[in-house]
Protein backbone atom coordinates (compact mmCIF):
# COMPACT_ATOMS: atom_id res chain seq x y z
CA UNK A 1 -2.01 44.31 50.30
CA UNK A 2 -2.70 43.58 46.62
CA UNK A 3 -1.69 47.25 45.77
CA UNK A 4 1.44 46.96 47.85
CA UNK A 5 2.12 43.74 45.44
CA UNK A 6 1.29 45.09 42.40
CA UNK A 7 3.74 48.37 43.05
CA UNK A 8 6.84 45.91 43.42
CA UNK A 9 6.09 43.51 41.01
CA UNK A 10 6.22 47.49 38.83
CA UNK A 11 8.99 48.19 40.79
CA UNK A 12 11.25 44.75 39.57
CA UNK A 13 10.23 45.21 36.09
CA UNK A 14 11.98 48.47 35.91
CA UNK A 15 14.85 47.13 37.64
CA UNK A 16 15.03 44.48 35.01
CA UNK A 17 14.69 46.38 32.17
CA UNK A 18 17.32 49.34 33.20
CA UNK A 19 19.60 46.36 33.99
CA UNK A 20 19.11 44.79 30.28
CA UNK A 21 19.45 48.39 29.33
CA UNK A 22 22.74 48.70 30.12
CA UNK A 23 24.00 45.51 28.95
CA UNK A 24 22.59 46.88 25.07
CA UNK A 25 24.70 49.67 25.55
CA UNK A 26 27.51 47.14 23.59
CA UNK A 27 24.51 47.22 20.91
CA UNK A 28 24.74 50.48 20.16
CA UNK A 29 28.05 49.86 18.70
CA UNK A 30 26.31 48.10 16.01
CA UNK A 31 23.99 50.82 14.79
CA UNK A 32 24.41 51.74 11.20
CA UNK A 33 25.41 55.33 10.82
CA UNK A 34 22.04 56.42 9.83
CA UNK A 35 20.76 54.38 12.45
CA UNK A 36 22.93 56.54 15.02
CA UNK A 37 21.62 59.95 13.54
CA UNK A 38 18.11 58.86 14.03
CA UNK A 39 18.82 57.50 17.18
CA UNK A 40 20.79 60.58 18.00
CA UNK A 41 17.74 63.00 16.73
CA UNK A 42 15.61 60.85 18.73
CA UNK A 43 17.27 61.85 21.78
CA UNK A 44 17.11 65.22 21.42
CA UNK A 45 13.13 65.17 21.64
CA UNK A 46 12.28 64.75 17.67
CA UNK A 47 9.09 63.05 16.48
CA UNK A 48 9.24 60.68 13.72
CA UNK A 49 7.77 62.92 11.45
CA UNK A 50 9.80 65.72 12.78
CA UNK A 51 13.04 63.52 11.72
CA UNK A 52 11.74 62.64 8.76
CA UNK A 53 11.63 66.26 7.80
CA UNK A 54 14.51 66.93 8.64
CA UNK A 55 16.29 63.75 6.96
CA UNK A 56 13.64 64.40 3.73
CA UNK A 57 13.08 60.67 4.45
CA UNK A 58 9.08 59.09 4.90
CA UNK A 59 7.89 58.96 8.90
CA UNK A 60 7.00 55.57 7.97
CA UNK A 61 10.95 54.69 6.78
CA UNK A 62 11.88 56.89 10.42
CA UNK A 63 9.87 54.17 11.90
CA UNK A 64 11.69 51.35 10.51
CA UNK A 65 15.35 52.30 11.44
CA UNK A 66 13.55 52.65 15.06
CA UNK A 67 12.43 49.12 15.17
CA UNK A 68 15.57 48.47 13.97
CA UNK A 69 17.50 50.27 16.34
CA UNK A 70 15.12 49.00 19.43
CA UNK A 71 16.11 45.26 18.38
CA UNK A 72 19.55 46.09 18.03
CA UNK A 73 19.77 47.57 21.37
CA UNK A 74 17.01 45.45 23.00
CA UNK A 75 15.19 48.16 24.14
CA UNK A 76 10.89 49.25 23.28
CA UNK A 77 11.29 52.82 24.37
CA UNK A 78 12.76 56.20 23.54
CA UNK A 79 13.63 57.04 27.20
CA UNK A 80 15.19 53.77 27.71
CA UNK A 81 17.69 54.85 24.00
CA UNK A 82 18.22 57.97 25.42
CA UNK A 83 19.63 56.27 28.27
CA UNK A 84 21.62 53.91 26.62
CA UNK A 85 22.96 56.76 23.69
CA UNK A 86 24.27 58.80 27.10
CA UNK A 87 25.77 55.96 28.15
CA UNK A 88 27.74 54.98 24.37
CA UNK A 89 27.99 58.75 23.52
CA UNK A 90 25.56 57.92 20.39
């Protein structure tokens, strides 16, 4: 019983949080443009460092924007801006 509880108290939490998703896609009209080529190298699989390579930018400065960018679309993961990019055509 307590496992059965604990799987949909999971299960409304990531109902909740693809339905706040898609309300932030309207955020990601607010990116900054180098906000949207992180966010857009992001979703193609990239590391931080690997961006910041490829920008010749710091990891640590690759890890700012993406704060940035997670408050702006009021999201905490990289599947969950990958979803939300799709869905603005980031």
């Amino acid at each position: 019983m307590m496992m059965e509880t604990l799987v949909a108290e999971r299960r409304d939490d990531r109902t909740a949080a693809v339905s706040e998703g898609a309300i932030s896609a309207v955020g990601a009209q607010s990116l900054s443009p180098r906000e949207r080529e992180i966010a857009s190298l992001t979703c193609r699989g990239l590391s931080n460092k690997e961006i910041g390579r490829r920008l010749d930018i710091s990891h640590h400065t690759v890890s700012t924007h993406m704060r940035r960018i997670f408050d702006k679309l009021g999201v905490n993961r990289r599947a969950c801006l990958a979803r939300i990019a799709a869905e603005a055509g980031l």
